[in-house]
Protein backbone atom coordinates (compact mmCIF):
# COMPACT_ATOMS: atom_id res chain seq x y z
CA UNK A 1 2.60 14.13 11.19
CA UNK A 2 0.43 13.92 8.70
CA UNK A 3 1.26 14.00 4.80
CA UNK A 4 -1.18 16.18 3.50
CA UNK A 5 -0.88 16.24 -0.12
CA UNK A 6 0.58 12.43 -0.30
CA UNK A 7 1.44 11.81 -4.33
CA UNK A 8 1.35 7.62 -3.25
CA UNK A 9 -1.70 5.88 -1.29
CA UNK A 10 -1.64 2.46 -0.93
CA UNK A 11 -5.10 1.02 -1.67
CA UNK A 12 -7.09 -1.92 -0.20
CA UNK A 13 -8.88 -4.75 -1.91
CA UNK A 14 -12.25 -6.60 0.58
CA UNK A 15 -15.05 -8.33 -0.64
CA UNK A 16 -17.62 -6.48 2.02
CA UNK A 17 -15.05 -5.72 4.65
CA UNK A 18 -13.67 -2.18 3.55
CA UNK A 19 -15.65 -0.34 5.99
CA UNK A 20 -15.41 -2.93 8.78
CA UNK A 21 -11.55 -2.92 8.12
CA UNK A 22 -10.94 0.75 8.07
CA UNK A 23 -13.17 0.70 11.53
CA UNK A 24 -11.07 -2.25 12.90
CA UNK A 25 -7.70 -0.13 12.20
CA UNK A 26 -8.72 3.27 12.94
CA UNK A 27 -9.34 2.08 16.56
CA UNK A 28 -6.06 0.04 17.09
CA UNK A 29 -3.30 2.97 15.68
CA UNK A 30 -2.76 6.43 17.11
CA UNK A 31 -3.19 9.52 15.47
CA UNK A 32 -5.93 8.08 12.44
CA UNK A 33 -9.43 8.59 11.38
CA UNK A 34 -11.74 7.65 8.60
CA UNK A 35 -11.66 10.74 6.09
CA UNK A 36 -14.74 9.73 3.84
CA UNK A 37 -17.04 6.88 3.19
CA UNK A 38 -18.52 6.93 -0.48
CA UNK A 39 -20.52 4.05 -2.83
CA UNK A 40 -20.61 3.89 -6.22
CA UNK A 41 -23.33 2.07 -8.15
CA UNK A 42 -23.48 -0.25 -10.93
CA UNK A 43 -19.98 -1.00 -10.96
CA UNK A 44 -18.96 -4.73 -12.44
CA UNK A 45 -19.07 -5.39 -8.52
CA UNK A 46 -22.63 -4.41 -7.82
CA UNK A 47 -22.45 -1.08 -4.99
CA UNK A 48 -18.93 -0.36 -3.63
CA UNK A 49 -17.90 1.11 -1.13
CA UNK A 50 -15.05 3.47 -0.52
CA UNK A 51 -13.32 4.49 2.18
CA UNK A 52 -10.38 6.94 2.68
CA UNK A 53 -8.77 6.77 6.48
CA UNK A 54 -5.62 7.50 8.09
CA UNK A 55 -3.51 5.30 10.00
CA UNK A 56 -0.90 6.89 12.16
CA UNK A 57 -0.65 10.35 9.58
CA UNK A 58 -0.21 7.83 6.41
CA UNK A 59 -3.51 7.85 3.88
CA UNK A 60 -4.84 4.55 2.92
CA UNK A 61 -8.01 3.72 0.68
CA UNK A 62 -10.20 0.77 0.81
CA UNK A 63 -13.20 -0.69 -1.70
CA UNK A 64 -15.46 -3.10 -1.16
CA UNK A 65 -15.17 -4.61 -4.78
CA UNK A 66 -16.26 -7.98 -4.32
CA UNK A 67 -14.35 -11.72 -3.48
CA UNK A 68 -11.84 -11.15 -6.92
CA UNK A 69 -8.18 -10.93 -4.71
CA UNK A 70 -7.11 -11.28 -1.64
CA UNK A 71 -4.66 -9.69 0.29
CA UNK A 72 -1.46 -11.49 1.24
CA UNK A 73 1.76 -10.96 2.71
CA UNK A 74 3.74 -9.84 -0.79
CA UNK A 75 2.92 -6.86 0.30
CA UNK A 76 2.54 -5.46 4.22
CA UNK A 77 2.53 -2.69 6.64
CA UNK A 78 6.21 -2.07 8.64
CA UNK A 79 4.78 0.25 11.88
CA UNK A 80 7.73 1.71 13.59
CA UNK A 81 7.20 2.01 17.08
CA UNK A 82 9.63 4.92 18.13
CA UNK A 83 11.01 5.49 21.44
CA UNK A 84 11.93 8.95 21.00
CA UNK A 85 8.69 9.79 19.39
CA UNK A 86 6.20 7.16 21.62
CA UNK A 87 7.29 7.46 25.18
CA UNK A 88 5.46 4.38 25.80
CA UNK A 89 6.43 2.68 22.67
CA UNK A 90 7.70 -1.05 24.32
CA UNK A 91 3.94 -0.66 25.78
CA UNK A 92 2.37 0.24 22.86
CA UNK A 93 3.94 -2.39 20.55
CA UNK A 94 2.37 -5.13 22.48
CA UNK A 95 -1.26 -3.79 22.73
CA UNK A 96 -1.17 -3.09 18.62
CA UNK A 97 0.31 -6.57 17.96
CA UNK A 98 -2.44 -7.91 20.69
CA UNK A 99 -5.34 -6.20 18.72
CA UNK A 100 -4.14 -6.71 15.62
CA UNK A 101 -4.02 -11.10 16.09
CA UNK A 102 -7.43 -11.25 17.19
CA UNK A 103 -8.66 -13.49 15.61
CA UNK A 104 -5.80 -13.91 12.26
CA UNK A 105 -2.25 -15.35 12.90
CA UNK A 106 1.25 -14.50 14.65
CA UNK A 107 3.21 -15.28 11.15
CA UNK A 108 6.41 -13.92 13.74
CA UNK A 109 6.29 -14.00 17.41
CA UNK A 110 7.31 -10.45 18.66
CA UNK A 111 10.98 -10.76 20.27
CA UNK A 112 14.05 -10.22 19.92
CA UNK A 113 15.69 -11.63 16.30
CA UNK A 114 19.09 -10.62 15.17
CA UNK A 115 17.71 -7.10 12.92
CA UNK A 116 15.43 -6.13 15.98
CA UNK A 117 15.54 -5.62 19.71
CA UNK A 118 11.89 -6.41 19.55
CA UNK A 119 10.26 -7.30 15.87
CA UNK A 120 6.84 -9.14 15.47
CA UNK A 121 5.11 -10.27 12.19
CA UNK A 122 1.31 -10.57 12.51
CA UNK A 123 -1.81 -11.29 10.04
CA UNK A 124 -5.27 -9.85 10.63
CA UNK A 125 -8.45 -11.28 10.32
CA UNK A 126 -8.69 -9.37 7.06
CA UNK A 127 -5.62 -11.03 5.66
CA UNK A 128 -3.75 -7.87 5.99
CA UNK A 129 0.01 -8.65 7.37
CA UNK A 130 2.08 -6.28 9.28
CA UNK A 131 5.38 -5.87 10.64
CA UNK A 132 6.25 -4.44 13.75
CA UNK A 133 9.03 -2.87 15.07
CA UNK A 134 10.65 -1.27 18.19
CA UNK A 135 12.75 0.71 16.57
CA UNK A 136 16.21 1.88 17.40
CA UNK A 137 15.86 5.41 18.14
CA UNK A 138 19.52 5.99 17.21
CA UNK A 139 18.40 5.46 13.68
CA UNK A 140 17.37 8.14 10.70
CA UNK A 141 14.00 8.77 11.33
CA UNK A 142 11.59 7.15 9.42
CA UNK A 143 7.36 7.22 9.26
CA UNK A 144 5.22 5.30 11.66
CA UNK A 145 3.75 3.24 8.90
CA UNK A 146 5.51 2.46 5.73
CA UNK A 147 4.55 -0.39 2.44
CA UNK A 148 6.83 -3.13 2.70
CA UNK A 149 7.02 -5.39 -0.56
CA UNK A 150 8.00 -8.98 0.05
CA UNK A 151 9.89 -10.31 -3.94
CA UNK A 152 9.22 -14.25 -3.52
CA UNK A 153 9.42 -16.98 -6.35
CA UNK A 154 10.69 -16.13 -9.85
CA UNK A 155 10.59 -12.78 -8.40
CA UNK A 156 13.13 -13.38 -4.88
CA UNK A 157 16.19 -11.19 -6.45
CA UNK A 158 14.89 -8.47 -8.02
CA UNK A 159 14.03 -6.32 -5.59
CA UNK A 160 17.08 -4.38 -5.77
CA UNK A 161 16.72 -4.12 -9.68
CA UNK A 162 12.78 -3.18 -9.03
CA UNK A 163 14.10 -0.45 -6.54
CA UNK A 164 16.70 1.35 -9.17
CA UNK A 165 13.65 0.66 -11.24
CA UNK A 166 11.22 3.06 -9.07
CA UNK A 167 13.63 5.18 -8.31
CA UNK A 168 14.08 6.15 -11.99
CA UNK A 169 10.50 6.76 -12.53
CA UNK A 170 9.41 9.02 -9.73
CA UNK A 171 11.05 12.54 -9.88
CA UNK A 172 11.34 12.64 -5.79
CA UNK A 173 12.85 10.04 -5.05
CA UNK A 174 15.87 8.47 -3.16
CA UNK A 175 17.54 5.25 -1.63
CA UNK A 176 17.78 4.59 1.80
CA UNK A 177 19.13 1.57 4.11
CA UNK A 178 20.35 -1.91 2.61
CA UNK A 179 21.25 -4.62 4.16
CA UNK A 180 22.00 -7.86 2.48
CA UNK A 181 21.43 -11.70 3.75
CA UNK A 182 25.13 -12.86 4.08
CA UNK A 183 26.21 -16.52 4.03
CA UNK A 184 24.13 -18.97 5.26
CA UNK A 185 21.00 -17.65 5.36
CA UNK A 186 19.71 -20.35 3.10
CA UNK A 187 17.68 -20.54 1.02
CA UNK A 188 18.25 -17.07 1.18
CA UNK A 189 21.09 -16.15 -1.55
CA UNK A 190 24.16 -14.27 -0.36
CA UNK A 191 23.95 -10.97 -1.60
CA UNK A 192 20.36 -10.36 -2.18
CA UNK A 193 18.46 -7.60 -0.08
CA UNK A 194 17.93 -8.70 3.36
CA UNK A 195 16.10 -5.19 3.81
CA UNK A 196 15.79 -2.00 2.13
CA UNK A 197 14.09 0.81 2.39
CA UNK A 198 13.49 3.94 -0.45
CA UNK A 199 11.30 6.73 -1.08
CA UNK A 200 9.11 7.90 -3.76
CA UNK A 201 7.79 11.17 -3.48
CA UNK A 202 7.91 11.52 0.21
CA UNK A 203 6.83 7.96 0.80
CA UNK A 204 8.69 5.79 2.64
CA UNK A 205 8.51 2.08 1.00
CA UNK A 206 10.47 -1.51 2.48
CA UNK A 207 11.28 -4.14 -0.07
CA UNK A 208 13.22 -7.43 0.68
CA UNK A 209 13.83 -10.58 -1.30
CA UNK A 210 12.54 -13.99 0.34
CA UNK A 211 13.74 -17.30 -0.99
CA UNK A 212 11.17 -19.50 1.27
CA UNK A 213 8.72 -21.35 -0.60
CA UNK A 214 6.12 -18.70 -0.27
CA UNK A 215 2.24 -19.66 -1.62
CA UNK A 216 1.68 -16.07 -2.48
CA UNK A 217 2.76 -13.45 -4.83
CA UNK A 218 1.42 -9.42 -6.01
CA UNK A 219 -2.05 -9.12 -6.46
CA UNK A 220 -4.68 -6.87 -7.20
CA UNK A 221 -5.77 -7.02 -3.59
CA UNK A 222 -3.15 -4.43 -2.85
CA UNK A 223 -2.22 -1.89 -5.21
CA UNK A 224 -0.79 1.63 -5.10
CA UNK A 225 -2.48 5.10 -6.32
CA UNK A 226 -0.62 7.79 -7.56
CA UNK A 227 -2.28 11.09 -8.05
CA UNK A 228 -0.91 13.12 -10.96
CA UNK A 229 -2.21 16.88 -11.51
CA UNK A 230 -1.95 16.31 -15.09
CA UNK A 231 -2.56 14.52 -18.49
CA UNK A 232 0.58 14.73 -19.32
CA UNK A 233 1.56 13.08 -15.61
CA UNK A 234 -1.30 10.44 -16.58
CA UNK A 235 0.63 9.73 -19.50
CA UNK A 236 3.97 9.37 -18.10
CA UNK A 237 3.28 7.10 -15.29
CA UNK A 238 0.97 4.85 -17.53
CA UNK A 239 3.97 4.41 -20.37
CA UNK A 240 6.39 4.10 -17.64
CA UNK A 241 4.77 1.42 -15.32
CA UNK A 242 2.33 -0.72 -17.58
CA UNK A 243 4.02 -3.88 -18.02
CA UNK A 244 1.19 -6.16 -18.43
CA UNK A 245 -1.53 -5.02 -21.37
CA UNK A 246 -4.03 -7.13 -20.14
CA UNK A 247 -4.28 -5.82 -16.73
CA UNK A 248 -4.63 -1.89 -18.08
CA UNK A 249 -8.51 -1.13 -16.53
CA UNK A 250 -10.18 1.48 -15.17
CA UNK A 251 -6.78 3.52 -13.74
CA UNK A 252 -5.36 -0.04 -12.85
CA UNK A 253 -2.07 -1.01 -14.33
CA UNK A 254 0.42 -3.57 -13.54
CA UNK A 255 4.34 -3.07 -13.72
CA UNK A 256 6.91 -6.29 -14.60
CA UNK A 257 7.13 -7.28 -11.56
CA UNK A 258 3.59 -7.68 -11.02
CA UNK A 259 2.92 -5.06 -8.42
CA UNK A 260 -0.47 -2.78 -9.51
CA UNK A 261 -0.73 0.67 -9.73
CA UNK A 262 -3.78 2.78 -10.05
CA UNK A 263 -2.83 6.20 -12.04
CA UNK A 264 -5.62 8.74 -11.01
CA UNK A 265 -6.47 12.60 -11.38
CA UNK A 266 -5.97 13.86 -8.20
CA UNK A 267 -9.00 15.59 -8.98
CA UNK A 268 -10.52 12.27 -8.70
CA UNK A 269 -11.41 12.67 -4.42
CA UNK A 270 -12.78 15.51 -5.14
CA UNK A 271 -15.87 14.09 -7.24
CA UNK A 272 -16.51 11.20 -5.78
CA UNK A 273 -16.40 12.94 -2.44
CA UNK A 274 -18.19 16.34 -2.81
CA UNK A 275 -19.88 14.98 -6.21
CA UNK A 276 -23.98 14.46 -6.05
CA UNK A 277 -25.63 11.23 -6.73
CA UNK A 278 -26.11 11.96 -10.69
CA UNK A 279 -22.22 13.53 -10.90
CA UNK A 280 -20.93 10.63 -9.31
CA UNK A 281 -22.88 7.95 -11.52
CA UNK A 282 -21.82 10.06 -14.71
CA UNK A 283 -18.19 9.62 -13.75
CA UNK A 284 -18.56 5.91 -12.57
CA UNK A 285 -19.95 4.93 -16.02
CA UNK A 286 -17.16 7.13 -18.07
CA UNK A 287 -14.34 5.31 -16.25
CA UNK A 288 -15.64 2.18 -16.15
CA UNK A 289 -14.94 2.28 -19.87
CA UNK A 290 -11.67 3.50 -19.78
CA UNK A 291 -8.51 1.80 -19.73
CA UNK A 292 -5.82 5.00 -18.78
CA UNK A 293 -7.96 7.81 -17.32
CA UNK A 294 -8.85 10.93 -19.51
CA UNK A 295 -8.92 13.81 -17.16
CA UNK A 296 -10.80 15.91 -19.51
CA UNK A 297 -13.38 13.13 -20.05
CA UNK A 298 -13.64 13.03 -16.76
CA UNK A 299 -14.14 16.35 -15.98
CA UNK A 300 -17.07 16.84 -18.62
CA UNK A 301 -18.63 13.61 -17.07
CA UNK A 302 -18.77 15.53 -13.50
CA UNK A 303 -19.93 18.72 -15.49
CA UNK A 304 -22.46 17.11 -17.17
């Protein structure tokens, strides 16, 4: 099930890996395929590369951008492995979580834990981190792949307020599960979210709050694109989201609790897939000046 016109694509930071990454994936999950492979020159970062792919229906992007972030587990990939979708999910779970360690590190060995009959917690070789989980079939059906955001140090308890908060700003949106750490669960705090999940604009998104002395936090390495049809949708995402006025670049904007966003014309695939060599360098050097995007700049830039 593929979501055709997805508003929200999560989007991945490598130094040289993007291709190699989106290769690595696209053979390990059902249902997925690389979409488009483009490079841009003469960015800040020398030639990128980037590469749209599907995972399991659910659209990522990738750039090779150079070594400036790297990915870590504040934010990961939940895959639901569904017995009444996957008649051989209990199978299947294994083989993705045994492709997926080669060569990066079980951060939770897959078994049973008290939220899971069977739940696993894995890093790549790419530093990518996801979750997986046998999931109970009895449940409301959810995606096969969905963004899970981790809130840890002077962030751990706000990912309920940061939820309310996204739910506010996106139109289509709406709360699903929580489930809160009870007593005990130190240095967990009773009464913060155990797990969540919401959606924004058909995508499915899990957030929890993590008290463990965690080395990591948001990054640019992963950040989330939202496509707007618009100026005016430009606009409004940009004022609503942009928390941080140093971090407003090239689309890129980061909200308060340091998650990034990148707030593009959905026209945007279009040009730098279909665009020629000269089209695409025109466009490259007008947005590589702009902070918020100018669709109508934009547009004249691919016109020439």
């Amino acid at each position: 099930m593929s979501n055709a016109n997805q508003k929200i694509v999560p989007h991945l930071w490598y130094d040289k890996e993007a291709k190699e990454a989106a290769d690595f994936y696209v053979s390990i999950f059902p249902n997925s395929k690389i979409m488009d492979v483009t490079s841009i020159h003469d960015t800040p970062s020398g030639n990128s590369d980037i590469v749209s792919f599907e995972l399991w229906g659910q659209k990522f992007m990738a750039i090779s951008a150079g070594p400036y972030f790297k990915i870590n587990p504040s934010v990961s990939f939940t895959v639901n492995f569904d017995p009444s979708r996957e008649e051989d999910a209990s199978e299947k779970i294994f083989e993705v979580r045994n492709k997926l360690s080669e060569n990066g590190t079980v951060l939770m060995p897959l078994e049973k834990y008290p939220f899971g009959e069977c739940y696993g917690w894995v890093q790549d070789k790419y530093g990518l981190s996801w979750q997986l989980i046998l999931t109970n079939p009895e449940g409301e059906e959810r995606p096969a792949i969905m963004p899970s955001f981790m809130f840890v140090g002077d962030k751990c308890g706000h990912t309920e307020e940061a939820i309310h908060f996204y739910l506010s700003v996106f139109k289509n949106a709406k709360q699903g599960h929580i489930a809160r750490y009870p007593n005990g669960m130190e240095p967990d705090k009773e009464g913060t979210i155990m797990f969540s999940d919401f959606n924004l604009e058909n995508q499915w998104f899990t957030a929890m709050d993590s008290a463990h002395d965690h080395k990591f936090s948001f990054n640019e390495a992963i950040s989330f694109l939202v496509y707007c049809d618009t100026q005016e949708e430009i606009d409004y995402y940009w004022d609503k989201l942009s928390a941080v006025p140093e971090a407003e670049q090239c689309g890129w904007l980061k909200d308060m609790y340091g998650v990034s966003w990148q707030i593009v014309p959905s026209e945007m695939d279009q040009m730098m897939s279909k665009g020629t060599p000269e089209q695409l360098a025109r466009v490259t050097k007008a947005f590589l000046k702009m902070k918020k995007f100018d669709l109508v700049e934009l547009q004249n830039a691919y016109k020439g």
